[in-house]
N, C-alpha and C. Protein backbone atom coordinates (compact mmCIF):
# COMPACT_ATOMS: atom_id res chain seq x y z
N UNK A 1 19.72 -12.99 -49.28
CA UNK A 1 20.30 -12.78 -47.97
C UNK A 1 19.44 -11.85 -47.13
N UNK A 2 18.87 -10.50 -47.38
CA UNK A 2 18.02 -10.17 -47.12
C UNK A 2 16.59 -10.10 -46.61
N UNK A 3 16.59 -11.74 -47.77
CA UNK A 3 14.88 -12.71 -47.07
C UNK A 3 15.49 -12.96 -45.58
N UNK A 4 16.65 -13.91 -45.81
CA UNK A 4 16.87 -14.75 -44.55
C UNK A 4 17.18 -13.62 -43.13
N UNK A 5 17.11 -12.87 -43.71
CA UNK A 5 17.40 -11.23 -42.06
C UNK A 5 16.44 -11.25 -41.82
N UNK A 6 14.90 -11.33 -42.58
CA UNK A 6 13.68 -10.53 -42.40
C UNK A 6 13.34 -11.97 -42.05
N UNK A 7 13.68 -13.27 -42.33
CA UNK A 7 12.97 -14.83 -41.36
C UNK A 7 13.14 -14.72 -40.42
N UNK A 8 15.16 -14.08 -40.07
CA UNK A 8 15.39 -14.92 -38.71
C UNK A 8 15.29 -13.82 -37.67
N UNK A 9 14.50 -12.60 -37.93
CA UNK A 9 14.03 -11.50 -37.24
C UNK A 9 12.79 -11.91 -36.88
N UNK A 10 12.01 -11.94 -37.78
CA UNK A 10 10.37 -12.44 -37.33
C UNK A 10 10.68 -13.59 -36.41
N UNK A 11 11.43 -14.59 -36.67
CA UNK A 11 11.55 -16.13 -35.69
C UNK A 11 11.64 -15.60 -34.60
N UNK A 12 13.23 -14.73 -34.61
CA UNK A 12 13.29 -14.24 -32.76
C UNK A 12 12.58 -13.39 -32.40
N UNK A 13 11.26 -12.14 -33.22
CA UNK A 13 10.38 -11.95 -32.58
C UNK A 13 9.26 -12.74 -32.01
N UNK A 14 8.88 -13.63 -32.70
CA UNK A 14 7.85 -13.99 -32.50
C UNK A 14 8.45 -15.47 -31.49
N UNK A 15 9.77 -15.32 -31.25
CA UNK A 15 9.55 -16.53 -30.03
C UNK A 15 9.47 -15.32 -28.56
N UNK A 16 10.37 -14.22 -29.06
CA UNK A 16 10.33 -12.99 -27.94
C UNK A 16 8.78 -12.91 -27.22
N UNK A 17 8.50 -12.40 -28.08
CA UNK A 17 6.93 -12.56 -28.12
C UNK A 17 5.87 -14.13 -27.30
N UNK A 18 6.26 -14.72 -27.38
CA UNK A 18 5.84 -16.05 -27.10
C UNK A 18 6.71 -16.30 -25.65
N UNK A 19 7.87 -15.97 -25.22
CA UNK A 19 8.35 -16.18 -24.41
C UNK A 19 7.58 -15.04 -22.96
N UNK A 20 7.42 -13.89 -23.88
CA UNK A 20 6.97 -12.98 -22.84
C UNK A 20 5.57 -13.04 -22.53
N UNK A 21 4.36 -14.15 -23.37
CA UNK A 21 3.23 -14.47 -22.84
C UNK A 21 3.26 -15.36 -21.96
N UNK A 22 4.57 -16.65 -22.12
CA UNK A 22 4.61 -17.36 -21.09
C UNK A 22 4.62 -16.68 -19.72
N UNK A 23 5.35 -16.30 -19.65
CA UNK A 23 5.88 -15.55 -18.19
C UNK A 23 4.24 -14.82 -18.03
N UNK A 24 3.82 -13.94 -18.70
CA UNK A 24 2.52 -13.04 -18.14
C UNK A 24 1.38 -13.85 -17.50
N UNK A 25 1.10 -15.36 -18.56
CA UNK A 25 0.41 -15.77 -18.36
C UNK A 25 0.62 -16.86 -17.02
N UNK A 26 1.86 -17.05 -16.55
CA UNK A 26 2.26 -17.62 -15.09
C UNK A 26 2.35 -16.52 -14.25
N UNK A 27 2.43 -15.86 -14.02
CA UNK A 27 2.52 -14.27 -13.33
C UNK A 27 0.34 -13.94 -13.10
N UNK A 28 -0.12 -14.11 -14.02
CA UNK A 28 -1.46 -13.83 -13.95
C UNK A 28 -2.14 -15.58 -12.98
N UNK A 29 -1.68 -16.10 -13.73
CA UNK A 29 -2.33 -17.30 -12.69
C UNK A 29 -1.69 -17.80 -11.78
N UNK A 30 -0.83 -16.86 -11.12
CA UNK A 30 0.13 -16.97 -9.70
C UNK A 30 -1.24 -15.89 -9.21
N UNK A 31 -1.56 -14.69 -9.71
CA UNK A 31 -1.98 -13.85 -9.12
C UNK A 31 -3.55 -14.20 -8.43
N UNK A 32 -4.07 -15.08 -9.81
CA UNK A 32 -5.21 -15.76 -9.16
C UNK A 32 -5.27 -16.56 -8.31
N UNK A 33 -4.37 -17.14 -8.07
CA UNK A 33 -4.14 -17.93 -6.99
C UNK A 33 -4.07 -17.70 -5.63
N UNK A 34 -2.87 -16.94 -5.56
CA UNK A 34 -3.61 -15.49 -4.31
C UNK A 34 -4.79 -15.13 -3.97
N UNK A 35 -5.31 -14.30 -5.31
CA UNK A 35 -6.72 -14.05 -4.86
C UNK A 35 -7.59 -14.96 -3.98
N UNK A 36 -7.27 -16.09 -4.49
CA UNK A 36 -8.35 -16.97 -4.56
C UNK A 36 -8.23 -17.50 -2.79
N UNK A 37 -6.64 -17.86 -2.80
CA UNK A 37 -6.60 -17.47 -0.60
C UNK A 37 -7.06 -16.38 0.06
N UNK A 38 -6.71 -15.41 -0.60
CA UNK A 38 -7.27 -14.45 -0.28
C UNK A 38 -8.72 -14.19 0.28
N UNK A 39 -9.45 -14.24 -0.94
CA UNK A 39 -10.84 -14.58 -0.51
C UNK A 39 -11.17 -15.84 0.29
N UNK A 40 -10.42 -16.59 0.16
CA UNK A 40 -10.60 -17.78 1.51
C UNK A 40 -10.65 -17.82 2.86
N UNK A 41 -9.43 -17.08 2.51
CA UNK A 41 -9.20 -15.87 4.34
C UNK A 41 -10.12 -15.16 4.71
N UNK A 42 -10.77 -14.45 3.53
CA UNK A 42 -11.62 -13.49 3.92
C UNK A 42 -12.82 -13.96 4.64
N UNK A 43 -13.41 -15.40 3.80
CA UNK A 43 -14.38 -15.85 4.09
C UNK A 43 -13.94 -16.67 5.36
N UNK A 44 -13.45 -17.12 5.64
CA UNK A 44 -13.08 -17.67 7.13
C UNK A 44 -13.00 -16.74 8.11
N UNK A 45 -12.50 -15.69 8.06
CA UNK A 45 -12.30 -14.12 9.22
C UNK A 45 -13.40 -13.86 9.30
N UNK A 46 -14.63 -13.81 8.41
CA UNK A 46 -15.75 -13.49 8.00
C UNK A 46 -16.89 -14.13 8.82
N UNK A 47 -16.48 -15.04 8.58
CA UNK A 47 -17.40 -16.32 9.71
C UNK A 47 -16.81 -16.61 11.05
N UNK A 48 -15.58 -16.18 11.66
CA UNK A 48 -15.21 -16.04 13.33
C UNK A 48 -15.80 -14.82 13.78
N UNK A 49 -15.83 -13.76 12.77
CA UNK A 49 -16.43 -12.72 12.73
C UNK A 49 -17.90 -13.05 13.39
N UNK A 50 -18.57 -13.53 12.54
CA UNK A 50 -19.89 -13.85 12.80
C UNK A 50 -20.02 -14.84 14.35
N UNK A 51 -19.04 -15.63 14.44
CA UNK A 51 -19.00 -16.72 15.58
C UNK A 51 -19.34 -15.66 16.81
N UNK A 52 -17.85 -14.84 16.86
CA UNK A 52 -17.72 -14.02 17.63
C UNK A 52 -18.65 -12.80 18.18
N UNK A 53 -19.50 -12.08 17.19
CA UNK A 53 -20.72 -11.50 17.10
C UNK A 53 -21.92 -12.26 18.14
N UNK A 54 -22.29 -13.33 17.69
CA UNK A 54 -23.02 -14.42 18.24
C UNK A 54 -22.67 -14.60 19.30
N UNK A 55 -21.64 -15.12 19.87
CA UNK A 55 -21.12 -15.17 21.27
C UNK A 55 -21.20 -13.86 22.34
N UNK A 56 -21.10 -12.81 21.86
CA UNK A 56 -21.00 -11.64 22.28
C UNK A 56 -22.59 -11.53 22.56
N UNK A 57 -23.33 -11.69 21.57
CA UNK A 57 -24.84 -11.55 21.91
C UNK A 57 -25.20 -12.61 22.94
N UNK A 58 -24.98 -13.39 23.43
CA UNK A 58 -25.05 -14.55 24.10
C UNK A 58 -24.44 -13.87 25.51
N UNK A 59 -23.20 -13.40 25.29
CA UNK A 59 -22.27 -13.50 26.80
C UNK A 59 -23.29 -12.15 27.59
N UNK A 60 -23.38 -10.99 26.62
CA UNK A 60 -23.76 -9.68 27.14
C UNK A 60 -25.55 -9.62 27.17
N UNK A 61 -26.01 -11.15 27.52
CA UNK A 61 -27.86 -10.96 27.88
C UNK A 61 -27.92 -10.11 29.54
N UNK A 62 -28.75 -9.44 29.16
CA UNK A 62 -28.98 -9.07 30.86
C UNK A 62 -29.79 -10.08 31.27
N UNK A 63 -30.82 -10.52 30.80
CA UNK A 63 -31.02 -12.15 31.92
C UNK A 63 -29.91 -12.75 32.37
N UNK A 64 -29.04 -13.68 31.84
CA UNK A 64 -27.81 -14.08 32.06
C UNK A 64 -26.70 -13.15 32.73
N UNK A 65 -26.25 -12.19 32.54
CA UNK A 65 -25.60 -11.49 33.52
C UNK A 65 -26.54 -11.29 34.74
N UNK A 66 -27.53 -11.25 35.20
CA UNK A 66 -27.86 -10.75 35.82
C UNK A 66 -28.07 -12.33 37.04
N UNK A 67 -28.30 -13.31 36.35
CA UNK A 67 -27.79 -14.62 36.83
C UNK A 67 -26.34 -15.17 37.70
N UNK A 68 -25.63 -14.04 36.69
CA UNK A 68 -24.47 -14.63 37.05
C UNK A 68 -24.57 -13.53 38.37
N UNK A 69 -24.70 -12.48 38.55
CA UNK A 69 -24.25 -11.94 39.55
C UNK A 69 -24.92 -12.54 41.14
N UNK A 70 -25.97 -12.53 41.07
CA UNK A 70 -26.96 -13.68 41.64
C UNK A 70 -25.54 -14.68 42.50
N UNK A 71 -25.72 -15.45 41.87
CA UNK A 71 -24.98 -16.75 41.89
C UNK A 71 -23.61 -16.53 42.32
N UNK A 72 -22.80 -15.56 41.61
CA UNK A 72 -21.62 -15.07 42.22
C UNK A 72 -21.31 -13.80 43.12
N UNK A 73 -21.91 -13.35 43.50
CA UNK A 73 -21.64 -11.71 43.98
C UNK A 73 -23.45 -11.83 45.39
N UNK A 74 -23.73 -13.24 45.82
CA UNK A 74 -24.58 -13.33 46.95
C UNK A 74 -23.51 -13.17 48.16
N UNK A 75 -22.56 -13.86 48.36
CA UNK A 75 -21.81 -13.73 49.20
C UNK A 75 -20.98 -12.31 49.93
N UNK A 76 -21.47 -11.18 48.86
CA UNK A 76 -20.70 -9.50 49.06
C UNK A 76 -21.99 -8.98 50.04
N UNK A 77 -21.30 -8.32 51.14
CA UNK A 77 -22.33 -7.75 51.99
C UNK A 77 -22.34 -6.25 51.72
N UNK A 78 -23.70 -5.35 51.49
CA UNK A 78 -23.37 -4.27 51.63
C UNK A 78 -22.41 -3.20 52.15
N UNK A 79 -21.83 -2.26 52.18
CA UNK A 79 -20.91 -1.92 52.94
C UNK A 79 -21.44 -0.69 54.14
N UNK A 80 -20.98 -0.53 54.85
CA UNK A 80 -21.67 0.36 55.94
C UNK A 80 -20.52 1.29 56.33
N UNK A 81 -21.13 2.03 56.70
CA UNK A 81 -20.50 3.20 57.07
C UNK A 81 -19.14 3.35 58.06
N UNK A 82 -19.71 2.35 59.22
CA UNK A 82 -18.37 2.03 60.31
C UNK A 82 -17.21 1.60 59.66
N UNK A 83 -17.30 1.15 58.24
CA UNK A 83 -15.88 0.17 57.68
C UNK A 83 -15.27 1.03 57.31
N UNK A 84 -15.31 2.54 57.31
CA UNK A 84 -14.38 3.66 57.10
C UNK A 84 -13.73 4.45 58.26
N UNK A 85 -13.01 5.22 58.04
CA UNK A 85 -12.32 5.43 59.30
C UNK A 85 -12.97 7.12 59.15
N UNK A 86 -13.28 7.94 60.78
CA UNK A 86 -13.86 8.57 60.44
C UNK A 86 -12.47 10.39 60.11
N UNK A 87 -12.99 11.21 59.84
CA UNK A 87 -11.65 12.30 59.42
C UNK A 87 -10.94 12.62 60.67
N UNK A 88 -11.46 12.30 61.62
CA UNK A 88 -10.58 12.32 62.79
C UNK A 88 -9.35 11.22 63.44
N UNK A 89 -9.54 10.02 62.50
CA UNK A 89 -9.28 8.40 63.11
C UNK A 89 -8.23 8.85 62.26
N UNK A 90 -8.44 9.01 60.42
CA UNK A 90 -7.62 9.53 59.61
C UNK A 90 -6.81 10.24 60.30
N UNK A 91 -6.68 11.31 60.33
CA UNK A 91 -5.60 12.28 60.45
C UNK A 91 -4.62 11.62 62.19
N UNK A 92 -5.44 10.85 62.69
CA UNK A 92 -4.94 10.04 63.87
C UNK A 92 -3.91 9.42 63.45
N UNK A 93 -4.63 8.81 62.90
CA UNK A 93 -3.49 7.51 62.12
C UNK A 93 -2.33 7.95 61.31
N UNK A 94 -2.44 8.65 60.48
CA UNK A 94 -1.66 9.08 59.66
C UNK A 94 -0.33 10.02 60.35
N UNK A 95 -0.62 10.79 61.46
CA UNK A 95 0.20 11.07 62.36
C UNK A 95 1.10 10.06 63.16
N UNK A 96 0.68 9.12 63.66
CA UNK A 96 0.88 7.91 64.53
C UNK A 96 1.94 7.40 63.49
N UNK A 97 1.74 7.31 62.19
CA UNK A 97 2.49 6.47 61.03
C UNK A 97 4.06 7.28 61.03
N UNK A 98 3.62 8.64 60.63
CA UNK A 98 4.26 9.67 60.41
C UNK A 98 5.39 9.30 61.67
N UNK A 99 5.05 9.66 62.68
CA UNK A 99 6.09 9.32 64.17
C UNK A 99 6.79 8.55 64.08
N UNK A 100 6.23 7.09 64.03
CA UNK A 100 7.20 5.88 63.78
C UNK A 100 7.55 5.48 62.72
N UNK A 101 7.69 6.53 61.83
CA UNK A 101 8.39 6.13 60.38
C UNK A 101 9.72 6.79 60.93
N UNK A 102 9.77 8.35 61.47
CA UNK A 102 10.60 9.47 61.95
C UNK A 102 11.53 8.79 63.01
N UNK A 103 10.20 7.82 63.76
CA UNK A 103 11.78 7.43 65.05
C UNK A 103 12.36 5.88 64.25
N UNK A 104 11.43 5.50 63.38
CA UNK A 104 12.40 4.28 63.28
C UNK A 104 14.10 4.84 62.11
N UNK A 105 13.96 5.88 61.18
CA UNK A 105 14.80 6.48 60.59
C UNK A 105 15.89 6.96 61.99
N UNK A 106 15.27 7.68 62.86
CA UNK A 106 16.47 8.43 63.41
C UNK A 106 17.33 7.30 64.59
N UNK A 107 16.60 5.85 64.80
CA UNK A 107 17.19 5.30 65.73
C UNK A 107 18.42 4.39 65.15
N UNK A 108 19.21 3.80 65.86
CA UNK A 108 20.56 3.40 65.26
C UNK A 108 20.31 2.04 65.16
């Protein structure tokens, strides 16, 4: 009776045992599996990375910017001095504003 304690102990260890490699060993090749997107991701982020790098060297040439401004920014005329108002026109104006802000508030 004794044998049969010390069989049916070893049996349910050693299925214990066997049950708990199953699981580790699905748990470990779940984990690789991950990894393995993981590094997939990486290597794809890796290479927009690089796209993006490249493009950037491309967009920011000063030949090419300097094209574009050319081409877009011919039509801007210098600015001159008359297109400002002078500190006297200022404080003109700003009075003038001041007045008819005052009478349009106080009229009914």
């Amino acid at each position: 009776m004794n044998r049969f304690r010390i069989i049916m102990f070893a049996v349910v260890g050693f299925g214990a045992i066997a049950a708990s490699l199953f699981i580790v060993e699905n748990e470990v090749r779940d984990l690789k599996d991950n990894l393995q997107e993981i590094n997939r991701q990486i290597r794809a982020d890796n290479e927009a990375i690089h796209v993006m790098q490249a493009e950037l060297a491309y967009l920011t040439q000063p030949q090419r910017i300097a094209t574009l401004v050319k081409e877009n920014m011919s039509e801007l005329a210098t600015q001159q001095s008359t297109q400002y108002y002078s500190e006297n026109a200022a404080v003109l104006a700003l009075t003038h504003t001041k007045e008819e802000t005052e009478s349009a508030s106080v009229a009914p």
